[in-house]
Protein backbone atom coordinates (compact mmCIF):
# COMPACT_ATOMS: atom_id res chain seq x y z
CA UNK A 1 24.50 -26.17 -23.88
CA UNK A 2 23.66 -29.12 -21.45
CA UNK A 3 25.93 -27.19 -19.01
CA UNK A 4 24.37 -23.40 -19.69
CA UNK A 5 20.89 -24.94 -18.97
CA UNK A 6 21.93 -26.66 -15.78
CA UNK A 7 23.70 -23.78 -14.70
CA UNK A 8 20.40 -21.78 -15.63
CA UNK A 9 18.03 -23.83 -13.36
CA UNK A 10 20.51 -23.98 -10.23
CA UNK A 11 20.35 -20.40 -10.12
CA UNK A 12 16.67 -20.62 -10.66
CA UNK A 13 16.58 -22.81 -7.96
CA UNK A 14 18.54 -20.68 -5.57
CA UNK A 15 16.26 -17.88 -6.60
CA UNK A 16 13.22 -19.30 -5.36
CA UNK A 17 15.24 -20.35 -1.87
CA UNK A 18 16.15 -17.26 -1.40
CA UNK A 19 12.65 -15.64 -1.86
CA UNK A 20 11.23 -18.15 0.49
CA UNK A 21 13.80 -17.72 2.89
CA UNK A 22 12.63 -13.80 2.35
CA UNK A 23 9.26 -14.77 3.25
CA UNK A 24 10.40 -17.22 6.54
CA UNK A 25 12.48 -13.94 7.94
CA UNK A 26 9.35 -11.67 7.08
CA UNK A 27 7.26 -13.60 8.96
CA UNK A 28 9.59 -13.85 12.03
CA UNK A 29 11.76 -11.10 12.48
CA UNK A 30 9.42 -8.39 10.55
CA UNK A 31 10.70 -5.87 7.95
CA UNK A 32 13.15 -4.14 10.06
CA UNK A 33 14.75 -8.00 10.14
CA UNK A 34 14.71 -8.39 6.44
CA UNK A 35 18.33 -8.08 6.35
CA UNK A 36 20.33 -9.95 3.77
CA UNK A 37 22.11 -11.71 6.68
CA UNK A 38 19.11 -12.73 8.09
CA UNK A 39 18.07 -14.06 4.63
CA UNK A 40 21.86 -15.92 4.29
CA UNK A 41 21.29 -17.98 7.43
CA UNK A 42 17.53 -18.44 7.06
CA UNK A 43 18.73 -20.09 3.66
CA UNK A 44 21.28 -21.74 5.00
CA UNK A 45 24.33 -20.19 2.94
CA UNK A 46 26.97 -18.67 3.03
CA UNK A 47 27.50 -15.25 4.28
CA UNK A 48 27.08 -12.70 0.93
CA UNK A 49 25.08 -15.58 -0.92
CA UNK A 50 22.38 -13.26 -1.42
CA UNK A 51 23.28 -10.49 -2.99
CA UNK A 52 23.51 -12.28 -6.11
CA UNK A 53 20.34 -12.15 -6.44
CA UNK A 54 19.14 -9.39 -4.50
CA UNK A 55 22.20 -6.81 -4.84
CA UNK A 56 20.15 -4.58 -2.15
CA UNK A 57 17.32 -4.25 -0.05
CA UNK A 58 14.48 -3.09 -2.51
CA UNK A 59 15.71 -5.99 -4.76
CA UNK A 60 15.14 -8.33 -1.43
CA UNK A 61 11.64 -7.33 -0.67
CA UNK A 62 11.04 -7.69 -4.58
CA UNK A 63 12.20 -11.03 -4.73
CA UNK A 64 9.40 -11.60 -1.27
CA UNK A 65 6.85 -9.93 -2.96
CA UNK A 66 7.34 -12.25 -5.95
CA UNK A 67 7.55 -15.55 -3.99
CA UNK A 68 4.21 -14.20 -2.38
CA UNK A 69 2.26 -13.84 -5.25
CA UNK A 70 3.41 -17.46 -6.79
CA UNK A 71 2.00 -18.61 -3.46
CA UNK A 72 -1.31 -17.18 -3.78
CA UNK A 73 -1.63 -17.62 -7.64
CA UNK A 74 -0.80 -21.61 -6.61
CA UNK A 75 -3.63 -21.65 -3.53
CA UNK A 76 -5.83 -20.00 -6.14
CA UNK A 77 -4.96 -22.28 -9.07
CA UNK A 78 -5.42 -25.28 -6.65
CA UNK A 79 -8.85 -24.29 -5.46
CA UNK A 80 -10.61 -22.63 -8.13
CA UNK A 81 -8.77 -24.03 -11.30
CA UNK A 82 -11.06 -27.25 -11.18
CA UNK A 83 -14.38 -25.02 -11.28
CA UNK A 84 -12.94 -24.22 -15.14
CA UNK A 85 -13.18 -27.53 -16.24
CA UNK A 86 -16.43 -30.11 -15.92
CA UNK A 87 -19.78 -29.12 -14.36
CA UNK A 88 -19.87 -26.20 -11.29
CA UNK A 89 -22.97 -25.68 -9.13
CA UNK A 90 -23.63 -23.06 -7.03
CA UNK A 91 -22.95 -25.76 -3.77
CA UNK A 92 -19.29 -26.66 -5.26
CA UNK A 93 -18.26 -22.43 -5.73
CA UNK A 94 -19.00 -21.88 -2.19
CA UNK A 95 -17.05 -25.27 -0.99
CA UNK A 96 -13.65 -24.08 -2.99
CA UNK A 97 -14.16 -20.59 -2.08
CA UNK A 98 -14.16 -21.06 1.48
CA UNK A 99 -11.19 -23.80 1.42
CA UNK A 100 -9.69 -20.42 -0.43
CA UNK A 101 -10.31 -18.18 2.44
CA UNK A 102 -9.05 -21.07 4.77
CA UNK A 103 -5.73 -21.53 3.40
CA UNK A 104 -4.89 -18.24 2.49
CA UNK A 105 -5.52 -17.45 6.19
CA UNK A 106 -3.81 -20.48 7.52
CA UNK A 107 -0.29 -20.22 6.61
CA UNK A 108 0.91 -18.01 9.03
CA UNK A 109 4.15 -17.20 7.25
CA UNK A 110 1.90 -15.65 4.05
CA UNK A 111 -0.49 -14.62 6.24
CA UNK A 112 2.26 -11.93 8.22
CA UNK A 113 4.68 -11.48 5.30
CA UNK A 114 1.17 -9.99 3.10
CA UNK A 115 -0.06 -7.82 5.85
CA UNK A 116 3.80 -6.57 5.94
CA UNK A 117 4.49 -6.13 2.12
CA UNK A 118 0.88 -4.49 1.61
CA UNK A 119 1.74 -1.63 4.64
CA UNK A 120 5.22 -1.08 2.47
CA UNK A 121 3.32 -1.08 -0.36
CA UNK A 122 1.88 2.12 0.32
CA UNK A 123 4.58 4.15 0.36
CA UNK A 124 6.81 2.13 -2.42
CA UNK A 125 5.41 2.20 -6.10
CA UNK A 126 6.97 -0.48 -7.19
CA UNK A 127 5.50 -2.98 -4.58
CA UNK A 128 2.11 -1.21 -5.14
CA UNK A 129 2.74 -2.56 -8.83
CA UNK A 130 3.05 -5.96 -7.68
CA UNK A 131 0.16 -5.98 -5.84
CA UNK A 132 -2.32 -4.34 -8.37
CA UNK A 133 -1.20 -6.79 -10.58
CA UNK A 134 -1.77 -9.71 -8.42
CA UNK A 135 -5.55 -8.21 -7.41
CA UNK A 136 -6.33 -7.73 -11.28
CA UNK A 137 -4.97 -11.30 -11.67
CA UNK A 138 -7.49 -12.60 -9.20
CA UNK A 139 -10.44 -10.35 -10.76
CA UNK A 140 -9.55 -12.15 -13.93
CA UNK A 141 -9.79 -15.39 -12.21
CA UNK A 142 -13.05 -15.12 -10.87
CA UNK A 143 -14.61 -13.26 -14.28
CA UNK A 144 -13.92 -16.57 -15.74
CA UNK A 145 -15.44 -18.60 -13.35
CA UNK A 146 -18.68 -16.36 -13.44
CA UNK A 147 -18.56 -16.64 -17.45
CA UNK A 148 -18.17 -20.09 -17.06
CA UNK A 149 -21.72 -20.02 -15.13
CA UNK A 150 -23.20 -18.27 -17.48
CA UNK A 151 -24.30 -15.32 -14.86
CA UNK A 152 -24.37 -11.77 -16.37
CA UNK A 153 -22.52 -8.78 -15.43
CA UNK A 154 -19.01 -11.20 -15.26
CA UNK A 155 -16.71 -8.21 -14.59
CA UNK A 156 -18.59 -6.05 -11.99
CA UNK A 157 -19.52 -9.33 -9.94
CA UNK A 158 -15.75 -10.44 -10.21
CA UNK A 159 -14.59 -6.98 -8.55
CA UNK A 160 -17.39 -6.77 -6.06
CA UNK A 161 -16.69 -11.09 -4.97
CA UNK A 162 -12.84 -10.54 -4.59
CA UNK A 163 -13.48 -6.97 -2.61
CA UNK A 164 -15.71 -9.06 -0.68
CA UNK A 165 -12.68 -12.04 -0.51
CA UNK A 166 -10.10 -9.47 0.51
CA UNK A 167 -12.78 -8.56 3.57
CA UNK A 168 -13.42 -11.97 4.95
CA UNK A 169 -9.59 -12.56 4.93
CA UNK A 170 -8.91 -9.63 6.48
CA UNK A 171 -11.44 -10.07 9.09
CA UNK A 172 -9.85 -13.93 9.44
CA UNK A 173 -6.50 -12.59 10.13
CA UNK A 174 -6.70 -9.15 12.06
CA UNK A 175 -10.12 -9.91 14.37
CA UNK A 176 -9.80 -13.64 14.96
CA UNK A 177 -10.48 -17.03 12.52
CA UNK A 178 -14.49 -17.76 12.23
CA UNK A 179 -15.20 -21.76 11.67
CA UNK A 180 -15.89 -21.79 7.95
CA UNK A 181 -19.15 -23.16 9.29
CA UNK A 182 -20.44 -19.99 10.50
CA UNK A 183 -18.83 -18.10 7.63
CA UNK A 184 -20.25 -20.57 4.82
CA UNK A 185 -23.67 -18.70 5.18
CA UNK A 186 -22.11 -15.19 4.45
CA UNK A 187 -20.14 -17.06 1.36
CA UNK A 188 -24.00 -18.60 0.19
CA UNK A 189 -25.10 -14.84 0.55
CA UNK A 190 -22.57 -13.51 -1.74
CA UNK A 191 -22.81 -16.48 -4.42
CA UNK A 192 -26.37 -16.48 -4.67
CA UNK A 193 -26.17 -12.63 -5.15
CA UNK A 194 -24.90 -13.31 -8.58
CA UNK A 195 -27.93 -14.57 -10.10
CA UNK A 196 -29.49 -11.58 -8.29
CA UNK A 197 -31.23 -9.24 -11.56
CA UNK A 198 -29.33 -5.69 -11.49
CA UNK A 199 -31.06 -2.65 -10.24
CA UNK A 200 -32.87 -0.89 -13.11
């Protein structure tokens, strides 16, 4: 059994490599260079290595689209998991929300191999999935940050903040980084919105 489970997690293990390695050849050599010998040597294995685990191409770009959600589910664990626990002000959101918007627009690997998968995603259902999944995972996130503020309307404001997210890392990525200085007053805006009373 000892031996199953070991066997088990070394596969795991070469899993994730691959995937990242996915993700490193995204990011430099585009889609059209998401070959699985591209992925061997950006892994650093053997020639056929990969299609294990990815048998062909869709499988390949699954296994990056994967990899790029546990990425962003980990930046947004890291930042926003501590406003679930203890005390959150209004002054604390807006600090982890922008050191959100920072890294996910720092890493320049995610940062290409998203903008890639999402154009792909248009015209492939199965990637559309993914990323669907990965938004309504991030609506979630923020609807229990809002309930955990005790602000009203918890859903709607989670859809409208993380349309409003998605924006400001678009605009971060595709017309040029703004110091989180300058965008911290468009971030106040949009928290102190929540407290706002609906229109009646």
């Amino acid at each position: 059994m000892e031996g199953q489970g070991s066997t088990a997690e070394a596969r795991v293990r070469r899993r994730d490599q691959i995937a990242s390695a996915a993700i490193e050849v995204l990011a430099t050599q585009g889609l059209r260079g998401l070959t699985h010998r591209a992925v061997d040597s950006a892994a650093g294995l053997g020639s056929g290595a990969v299609n294990y685990h990815a048998p062909t191409r869709a499988k390949l770009i699954g296994l990056a689209v994967e990899e790029l959600f546990n990425r962003d589910l980990a930046v947004a664990a890291k930042n926003f998991g501590p406003l679930l626990t203890g005390d959150i002000t209004m002054d604390l959101v807006i600090d982890h929300f922008l050191s959100f918007v920072d890294e996910m627009t720092t890493a320049r690997e995610r940062v290409v191999a998203r903008h890639l998968l999402l154009g792909e995603a248009q015209t492939d259902p199965e990637i559309r999935a993914v990323f669907d999944a990965q938004r309504q995972a991030f609506v979630d996130f923020t609807t229990q940050i809002i309930l955990a503020l005790d602000l009203p309307n918890a859903e709607m404001t989670a859809e409208t903040t993380v349309i409003f997210v998605d924006g400001i890392i678009s605009r971060q990525v595709v017309f040029g980084a703004t110091p989180l200085t300058e965008l911290r007053p468009i971030v106040e805006h949009l928290v102190t919105s929540w407290t706002a009373s609906p229109p009646q």
